[in-house]
Protein backbone atom coordinates (compact mmCIF):
# COMPACT_ATOMS: atom_id res chain seq x y z
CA UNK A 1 62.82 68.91 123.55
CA UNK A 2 60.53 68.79 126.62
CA UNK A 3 56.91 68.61 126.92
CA UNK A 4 56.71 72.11 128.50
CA UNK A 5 59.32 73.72 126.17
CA UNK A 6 57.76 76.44 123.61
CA UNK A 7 56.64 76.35 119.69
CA UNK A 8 59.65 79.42 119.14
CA UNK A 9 62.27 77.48 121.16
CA UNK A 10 61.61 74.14 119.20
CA UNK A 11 61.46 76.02 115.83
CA UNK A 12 64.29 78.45 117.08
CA UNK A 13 66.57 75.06 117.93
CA UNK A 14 65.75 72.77 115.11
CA UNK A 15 69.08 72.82 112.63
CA UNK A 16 66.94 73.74 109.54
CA UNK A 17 64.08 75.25 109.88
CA UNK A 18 64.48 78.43 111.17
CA UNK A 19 67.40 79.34 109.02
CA UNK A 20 65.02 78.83 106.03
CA UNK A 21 62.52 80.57 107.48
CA UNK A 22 64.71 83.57 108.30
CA UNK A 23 66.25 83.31 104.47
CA UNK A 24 62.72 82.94 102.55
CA UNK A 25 60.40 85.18 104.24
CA UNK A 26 59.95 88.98 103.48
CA UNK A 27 60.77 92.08 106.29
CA UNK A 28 56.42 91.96 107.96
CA UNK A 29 56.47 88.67 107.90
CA UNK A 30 59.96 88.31 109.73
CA UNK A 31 59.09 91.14 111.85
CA UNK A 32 55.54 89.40 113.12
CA UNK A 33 57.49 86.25 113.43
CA UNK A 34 60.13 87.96 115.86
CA UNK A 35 57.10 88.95 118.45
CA UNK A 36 55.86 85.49 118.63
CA UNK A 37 58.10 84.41 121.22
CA UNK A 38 61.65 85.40 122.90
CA UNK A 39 63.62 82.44 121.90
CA UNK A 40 62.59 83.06 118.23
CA UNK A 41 63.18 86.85 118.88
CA UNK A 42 67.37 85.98 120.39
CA UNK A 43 67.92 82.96 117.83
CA UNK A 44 66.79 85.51 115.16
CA UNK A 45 69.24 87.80 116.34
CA UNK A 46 71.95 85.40 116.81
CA UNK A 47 71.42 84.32 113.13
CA UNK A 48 70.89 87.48 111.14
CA UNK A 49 73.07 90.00 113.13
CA UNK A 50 75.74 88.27 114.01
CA UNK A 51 77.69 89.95 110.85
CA UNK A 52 77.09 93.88 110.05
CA UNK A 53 78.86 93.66 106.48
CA UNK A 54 78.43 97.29 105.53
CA UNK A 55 80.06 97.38 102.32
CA UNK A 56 76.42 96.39 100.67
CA UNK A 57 77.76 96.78 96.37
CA UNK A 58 80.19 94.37 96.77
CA UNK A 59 78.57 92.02 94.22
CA UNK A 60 76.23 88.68 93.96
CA UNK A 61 78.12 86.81 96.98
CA UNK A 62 77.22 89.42 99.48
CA UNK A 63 74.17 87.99 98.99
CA UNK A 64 75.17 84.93 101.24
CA UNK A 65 77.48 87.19 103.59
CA UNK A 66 75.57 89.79 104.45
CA UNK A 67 72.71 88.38 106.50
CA UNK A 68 73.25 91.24 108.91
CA UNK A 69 71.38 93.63 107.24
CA UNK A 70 68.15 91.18 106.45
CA UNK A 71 66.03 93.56 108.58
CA UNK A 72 68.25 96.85 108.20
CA UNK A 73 71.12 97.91 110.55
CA UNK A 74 69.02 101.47 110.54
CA UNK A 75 65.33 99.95 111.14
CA UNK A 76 63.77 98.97 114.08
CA UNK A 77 61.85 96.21 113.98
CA UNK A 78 58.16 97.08 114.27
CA UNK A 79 55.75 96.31 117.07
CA UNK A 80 57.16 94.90 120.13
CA UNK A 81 58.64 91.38 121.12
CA UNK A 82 57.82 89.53 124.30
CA UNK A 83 60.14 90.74 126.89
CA UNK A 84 61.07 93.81 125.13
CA UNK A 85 58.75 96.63 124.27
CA UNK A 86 59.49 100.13 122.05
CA UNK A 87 61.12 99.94 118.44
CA UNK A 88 64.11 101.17 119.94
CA UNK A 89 64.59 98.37 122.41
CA UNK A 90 64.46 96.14 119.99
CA UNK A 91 66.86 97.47 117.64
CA UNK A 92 69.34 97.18 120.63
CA UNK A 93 68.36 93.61 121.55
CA UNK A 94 69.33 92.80 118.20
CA UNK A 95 72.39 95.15 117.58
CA UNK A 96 73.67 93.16 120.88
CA UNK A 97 73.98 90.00 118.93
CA UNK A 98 76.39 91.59 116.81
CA UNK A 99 80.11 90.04 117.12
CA UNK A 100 81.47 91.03 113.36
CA UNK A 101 81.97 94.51 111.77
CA UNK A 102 82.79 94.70 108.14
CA UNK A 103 83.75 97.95 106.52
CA UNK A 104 86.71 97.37 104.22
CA UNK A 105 84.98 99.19 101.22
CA UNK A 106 82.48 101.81 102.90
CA UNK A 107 82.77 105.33 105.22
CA UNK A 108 80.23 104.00 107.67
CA UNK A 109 81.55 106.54 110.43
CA UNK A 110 80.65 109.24 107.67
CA UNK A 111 76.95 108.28 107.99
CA UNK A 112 74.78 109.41 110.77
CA UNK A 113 72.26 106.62 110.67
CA UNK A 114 75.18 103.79 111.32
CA UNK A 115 77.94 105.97 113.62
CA UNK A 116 74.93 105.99 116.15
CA UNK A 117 75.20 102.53 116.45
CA UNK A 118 78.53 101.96 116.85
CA UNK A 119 78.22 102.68 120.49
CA UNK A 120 75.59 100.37 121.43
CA UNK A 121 77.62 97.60 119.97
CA UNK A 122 79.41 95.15 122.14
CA UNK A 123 82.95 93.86 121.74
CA UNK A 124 83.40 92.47 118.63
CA UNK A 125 85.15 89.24 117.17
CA UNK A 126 85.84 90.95 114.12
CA UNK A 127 86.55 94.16 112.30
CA UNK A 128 87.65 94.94 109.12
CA UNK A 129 88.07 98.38 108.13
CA UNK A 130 90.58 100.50 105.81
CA UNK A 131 92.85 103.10 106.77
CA UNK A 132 91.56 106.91 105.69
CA UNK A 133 92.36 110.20 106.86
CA UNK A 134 89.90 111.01 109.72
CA UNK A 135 88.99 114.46 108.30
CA UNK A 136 86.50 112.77 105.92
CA UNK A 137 84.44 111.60 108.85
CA UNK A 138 84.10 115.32 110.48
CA UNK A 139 83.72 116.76 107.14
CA UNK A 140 80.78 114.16 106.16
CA UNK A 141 79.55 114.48 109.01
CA UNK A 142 79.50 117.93 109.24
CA UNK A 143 81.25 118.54 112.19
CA UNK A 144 81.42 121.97 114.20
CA UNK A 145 84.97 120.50 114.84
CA UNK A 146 86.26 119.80 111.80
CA UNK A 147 90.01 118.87 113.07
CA UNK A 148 90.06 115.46 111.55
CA UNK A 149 90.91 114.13 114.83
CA UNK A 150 87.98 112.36 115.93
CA UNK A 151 86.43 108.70 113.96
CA UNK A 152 83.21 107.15 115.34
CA UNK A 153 85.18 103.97 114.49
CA UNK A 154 86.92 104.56 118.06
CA UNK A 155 83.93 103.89 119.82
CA UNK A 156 84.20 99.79 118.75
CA UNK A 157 86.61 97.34 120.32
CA UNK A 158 87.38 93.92 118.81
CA UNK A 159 88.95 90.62 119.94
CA UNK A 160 90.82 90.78 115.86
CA UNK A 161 90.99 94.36 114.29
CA UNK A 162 91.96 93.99 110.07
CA UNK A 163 92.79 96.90 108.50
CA UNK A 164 92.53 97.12 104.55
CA UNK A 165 95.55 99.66 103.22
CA UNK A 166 94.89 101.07 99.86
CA UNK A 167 96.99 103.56 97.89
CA UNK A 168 99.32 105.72 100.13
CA UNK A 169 96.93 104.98 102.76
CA UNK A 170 99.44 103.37 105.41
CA UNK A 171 100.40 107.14 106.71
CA UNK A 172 96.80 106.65 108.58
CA UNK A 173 96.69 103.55 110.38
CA UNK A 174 98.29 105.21 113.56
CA UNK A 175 95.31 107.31 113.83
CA UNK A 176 93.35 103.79 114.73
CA UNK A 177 95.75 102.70 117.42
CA UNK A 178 93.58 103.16 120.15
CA UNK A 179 91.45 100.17 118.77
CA UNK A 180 94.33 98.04 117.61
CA UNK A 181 96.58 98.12 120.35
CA UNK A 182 93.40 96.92 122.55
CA UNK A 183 93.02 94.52 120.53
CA UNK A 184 94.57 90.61 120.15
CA UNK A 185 95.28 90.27 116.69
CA UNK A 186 95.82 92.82 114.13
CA UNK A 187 96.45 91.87 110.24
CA UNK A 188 97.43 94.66 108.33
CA UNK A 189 96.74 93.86 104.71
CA UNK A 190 98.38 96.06 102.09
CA UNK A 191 96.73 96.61 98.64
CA UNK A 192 99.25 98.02 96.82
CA UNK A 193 103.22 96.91 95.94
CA UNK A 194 105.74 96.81 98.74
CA UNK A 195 107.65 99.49 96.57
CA UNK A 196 105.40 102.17 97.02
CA UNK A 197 105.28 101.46 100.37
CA UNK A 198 108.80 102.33 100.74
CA UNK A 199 108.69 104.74 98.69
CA UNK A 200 106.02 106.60 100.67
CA UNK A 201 108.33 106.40 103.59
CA UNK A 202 111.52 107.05 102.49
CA UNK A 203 113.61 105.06 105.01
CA UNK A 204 112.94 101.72 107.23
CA UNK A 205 112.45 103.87 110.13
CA UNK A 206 109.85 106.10 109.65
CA UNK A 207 107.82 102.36 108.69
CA UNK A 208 108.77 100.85 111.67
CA UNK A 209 107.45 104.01 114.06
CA UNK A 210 104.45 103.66 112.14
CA UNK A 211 103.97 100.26 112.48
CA UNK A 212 105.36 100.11 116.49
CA UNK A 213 102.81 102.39 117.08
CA UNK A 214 99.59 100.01 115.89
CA UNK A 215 101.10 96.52 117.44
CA UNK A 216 98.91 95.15 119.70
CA UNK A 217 99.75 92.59 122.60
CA UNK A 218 99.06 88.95 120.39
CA UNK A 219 99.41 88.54 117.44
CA UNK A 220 100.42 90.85 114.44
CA UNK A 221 100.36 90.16 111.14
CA UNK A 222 100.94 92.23 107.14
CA UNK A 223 99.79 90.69 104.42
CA UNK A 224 101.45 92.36 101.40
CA UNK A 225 102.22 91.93 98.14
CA UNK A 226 105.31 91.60 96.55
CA UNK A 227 105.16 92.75 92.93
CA UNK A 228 108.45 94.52 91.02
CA UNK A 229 106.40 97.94 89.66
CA UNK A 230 108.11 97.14 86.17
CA UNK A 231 109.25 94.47 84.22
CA UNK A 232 112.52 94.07 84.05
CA UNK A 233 114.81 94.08 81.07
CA UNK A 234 118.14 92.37 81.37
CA UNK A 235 119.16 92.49 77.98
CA UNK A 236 122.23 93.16 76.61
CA UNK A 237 124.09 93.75 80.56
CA UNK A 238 126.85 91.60 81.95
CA UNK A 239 126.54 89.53 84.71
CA UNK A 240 127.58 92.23 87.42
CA UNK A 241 125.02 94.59 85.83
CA UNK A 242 122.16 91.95 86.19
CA UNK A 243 123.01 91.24 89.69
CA UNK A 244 122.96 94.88 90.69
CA UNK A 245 120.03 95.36 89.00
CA UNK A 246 118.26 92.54 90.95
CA UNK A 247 119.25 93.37 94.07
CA UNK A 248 117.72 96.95 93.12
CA UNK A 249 114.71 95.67 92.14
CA UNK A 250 114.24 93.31 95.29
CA UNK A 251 115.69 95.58 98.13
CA UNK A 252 112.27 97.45 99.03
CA UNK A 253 110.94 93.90 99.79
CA UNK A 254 113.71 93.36 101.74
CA UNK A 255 113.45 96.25 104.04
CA UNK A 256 109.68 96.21 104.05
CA UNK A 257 110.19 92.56 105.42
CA UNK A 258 113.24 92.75 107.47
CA UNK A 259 111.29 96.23 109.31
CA UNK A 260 108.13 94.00 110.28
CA UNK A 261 109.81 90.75 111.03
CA UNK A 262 112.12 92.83 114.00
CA UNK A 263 109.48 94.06 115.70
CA UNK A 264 107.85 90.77 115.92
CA UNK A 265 105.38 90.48 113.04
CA UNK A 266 104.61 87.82 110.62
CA UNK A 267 104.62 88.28 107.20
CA UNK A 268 103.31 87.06 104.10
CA UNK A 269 103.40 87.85 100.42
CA UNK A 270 100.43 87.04 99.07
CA UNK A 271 102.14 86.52 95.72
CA UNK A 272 105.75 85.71 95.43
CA UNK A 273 106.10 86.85 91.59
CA UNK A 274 103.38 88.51 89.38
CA UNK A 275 102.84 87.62 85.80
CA UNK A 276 105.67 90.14 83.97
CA UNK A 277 108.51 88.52 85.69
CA UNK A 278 106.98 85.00 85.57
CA UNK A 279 107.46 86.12 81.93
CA UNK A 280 111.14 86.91 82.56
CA UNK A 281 113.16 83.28 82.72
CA UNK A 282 116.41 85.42 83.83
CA UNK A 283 114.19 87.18 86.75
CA UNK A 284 112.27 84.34 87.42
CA UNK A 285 115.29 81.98 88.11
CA UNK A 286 117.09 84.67 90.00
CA UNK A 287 114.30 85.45 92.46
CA UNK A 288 112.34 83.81 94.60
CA UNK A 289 111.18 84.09 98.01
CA UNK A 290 114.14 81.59 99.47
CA UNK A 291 116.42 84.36 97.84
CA UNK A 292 114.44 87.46 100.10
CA UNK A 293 114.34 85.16 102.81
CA UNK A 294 118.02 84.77 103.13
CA UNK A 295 119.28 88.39 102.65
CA UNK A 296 116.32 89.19 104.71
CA UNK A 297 118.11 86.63 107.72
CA UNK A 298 121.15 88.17 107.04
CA UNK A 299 119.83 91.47 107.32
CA UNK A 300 118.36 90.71 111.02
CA UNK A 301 121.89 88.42 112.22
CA UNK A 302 123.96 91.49 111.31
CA UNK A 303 121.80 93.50 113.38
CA UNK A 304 121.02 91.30 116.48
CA UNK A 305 124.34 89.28 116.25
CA UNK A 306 123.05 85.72 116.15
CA UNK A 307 121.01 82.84 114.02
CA UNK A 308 117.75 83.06 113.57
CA UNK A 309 116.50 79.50 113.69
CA UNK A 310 112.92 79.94 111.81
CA UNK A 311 113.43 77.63 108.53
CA UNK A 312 111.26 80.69 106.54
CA UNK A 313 110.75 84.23 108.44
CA UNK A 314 108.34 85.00 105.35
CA UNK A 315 105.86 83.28 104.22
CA UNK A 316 103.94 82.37 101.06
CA UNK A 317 100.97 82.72 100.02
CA UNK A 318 100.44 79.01 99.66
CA UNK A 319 101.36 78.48 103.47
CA UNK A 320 98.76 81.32 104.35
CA UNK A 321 96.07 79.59 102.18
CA UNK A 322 96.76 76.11 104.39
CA UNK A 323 96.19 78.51 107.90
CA UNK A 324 92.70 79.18 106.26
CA UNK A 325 92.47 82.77 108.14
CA UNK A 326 89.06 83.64 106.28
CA UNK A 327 88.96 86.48 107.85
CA UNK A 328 91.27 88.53 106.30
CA UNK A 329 90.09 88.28 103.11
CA UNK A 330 86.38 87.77 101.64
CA UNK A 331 85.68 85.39 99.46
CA UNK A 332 86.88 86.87 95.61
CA UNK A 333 90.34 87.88 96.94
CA UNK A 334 90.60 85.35 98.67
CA UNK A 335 89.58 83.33 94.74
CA UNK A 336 92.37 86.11 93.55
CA UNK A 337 94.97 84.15 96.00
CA UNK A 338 94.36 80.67 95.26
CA UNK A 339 94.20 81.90 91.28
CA UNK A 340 97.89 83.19 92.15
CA UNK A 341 99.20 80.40 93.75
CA UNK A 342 97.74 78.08 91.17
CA UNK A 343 99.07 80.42 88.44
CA UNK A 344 102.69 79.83 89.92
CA UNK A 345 102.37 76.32 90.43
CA UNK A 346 101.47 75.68 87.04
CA UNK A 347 104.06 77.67 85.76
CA UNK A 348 106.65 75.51 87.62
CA UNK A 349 105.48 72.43 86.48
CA UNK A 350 105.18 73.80 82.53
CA UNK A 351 108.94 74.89 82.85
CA UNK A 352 110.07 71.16 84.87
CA UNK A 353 108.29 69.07 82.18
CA UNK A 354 110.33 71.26 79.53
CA UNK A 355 113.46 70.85 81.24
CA UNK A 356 112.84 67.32 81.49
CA UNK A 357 112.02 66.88 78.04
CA UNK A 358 114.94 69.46 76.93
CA UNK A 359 113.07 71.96 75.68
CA UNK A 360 113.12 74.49 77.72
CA UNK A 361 115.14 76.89 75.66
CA UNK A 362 111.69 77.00 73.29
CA UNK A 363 109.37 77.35 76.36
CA UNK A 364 111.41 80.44 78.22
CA UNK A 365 111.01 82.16 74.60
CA UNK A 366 107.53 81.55 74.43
């Protein structure tokens, strides 16, 4: 620092300080801190608003992640800062430092107080919403034009657009297109099994209009999971029967897959088997995601006429846990993952060691 350089810019600079002073003191003491000086007033800003997570009953760690709203996304601060004067210009100066949008679990376009800021925000690194029928934002909002065409969500633009699918929710995301196909990276994540998916749809085509329609110009991604909705019972059926049955059970996954990979998406299943066909040795040898990953390659060769050289056009969830893409997940499901993976890899062990040892008739009965 230089002789002539200010108390706020040395404070505003140092790597501790002023993050501890931002965390420990209460809204009028912030707020007479932030009119002390303009370098205190734009670190401040930098620091507490970078994130707007508006999904505020997520739990104890949005404690730590939602800094945002320290002096309240609908607030202005009061008083006036040096160089800016007027609550209102404040609230802008500090809305301006905004670069992350988080809505994965709220309606924020359903309430007044934050759709009015959603056009004094600038472009955004990040936002996370989830796909919902636009008619509950005119109808909250008690629209004189309650056509269900119009989302105050359209108003931001973002470098990475995520979109949280819930339900039979997917039917929506075209209605966001405008901000995802202006976007460079779009991860749709889907919260609900592969099979209903497909079900919702009917055929591969209607899913791949509806996705088409949402790619943007980089990179797409779906997260999904792959979960059979039942567990399967292979008892008492000869081998053709099993087989039949397995390719049954399997060829939504397939489809779902083979749909997104062709029009130049990656995918990942965030969990390659779920607990009742871990339970199910015959299942569980049977199926993995090599097995989807072939028919799936055969799938696309009979279709385009040639080799696809990628060793693995889907991926796992333990390969998407090594990219460390944060952002499409917060922290607990991002916990829910890793418990997962670790679930499966322990599993695998417990069944080597008892193959090893030759008892692995006792543990597949167990």
């Amino acid at each position: 620092m230089t002789a002539t350089s200010s108390a706020g810019d040395r404070i505003a600079n140092h790597p501790y300080i002023f993050t501890l002073i931002l965390h420990q003191c209460d809204r009028p003491t912030l707020s007479t801190l932030l009119r002390v000086d303009r370098e205190l007033f734009n670190e401040a800003g930098r620091i507490l608003y970078h994130e707007l997570d508006l999904d505020l009953n997520w739990g104890k760690r949005a404690t730590y992640r939602t800094r945002s709203l320290s002096l309240g996304a609908g607030f202005a601060v009061q008083g006036s800062t040096s160089g800016y004067t007027g609550q209102t210009d404040t609230k802008k100066a500090l809305l301006g430092h905004v670069r992350r949008v988080l809505c994965s679990e709220s309606l924020p376009c359903s309430n007044p107080a934050f759709a009015a800021i959603f056009n004094i925000l600038p472009k955004l690194d990040l936002l996370r919403f989830w796909a919902h029928p636009l008619h509950q934002c005119d109808s909250s909002l008690g629209s004189d034009n309650p056509t269900g065409r119009h989302c105050h969500l359209h108003q931001l633009s973002s470098h990475k657009v995520v979109i949280d699918v819930m339900h039979n929710e997917l039917q929506y995301v075209t209605h966001f297109a405008s901000i995802t196909t202006a976007a460079q990276e779009v991860t749709v994540v889907l919260d609900y099994s592969i099979d209903f998916v497909m079900t919702a749809f009917r055929d591969s085509q209607a899913l791949r209009s509806h996705l088409d329609e949402l790619r943007c110009p980089g990179r797409n991604t779906v997260v999904a999971r792959w979960e059979p909705p039942v567990c399967p019972d292979f008892s008492n059926r000869s081998e053709e029967q099993i087989e039949e049955k397995i390719k049954h059970i399997i060829e939504p996954s397939i489809s779902f897959a083979t749909t997104c990979i062709d029009l130049g998406m990656e995918v990942f299943f965030a969990a390659e088997l779920n607990e009742c066909s871990m339970e199910d040795p015959v299942f569980y040898d049977r199926v993995s995601l090599d097995v989807i990953n072939a028919r799936v390659r055969k799938k696309l060769q009979k279709k385009h006429g040639r080799a696809f050289e990628a060793p693995r056009l889907i991926e796992s969830s333990a390969h998407y846990l090594q990219l460390g893409r944060l952002d499409d997940f917060r922290w607990n499901e991002m916990d829910d993952i890793r418990a997962r993976f670790q679930h499966r890899l322990a599993w695998d062990r417990a069944r080597a060691a008892a193959a090893t040892d030759g008892s692995e008739a006792g543990f597949e009965d167990s």
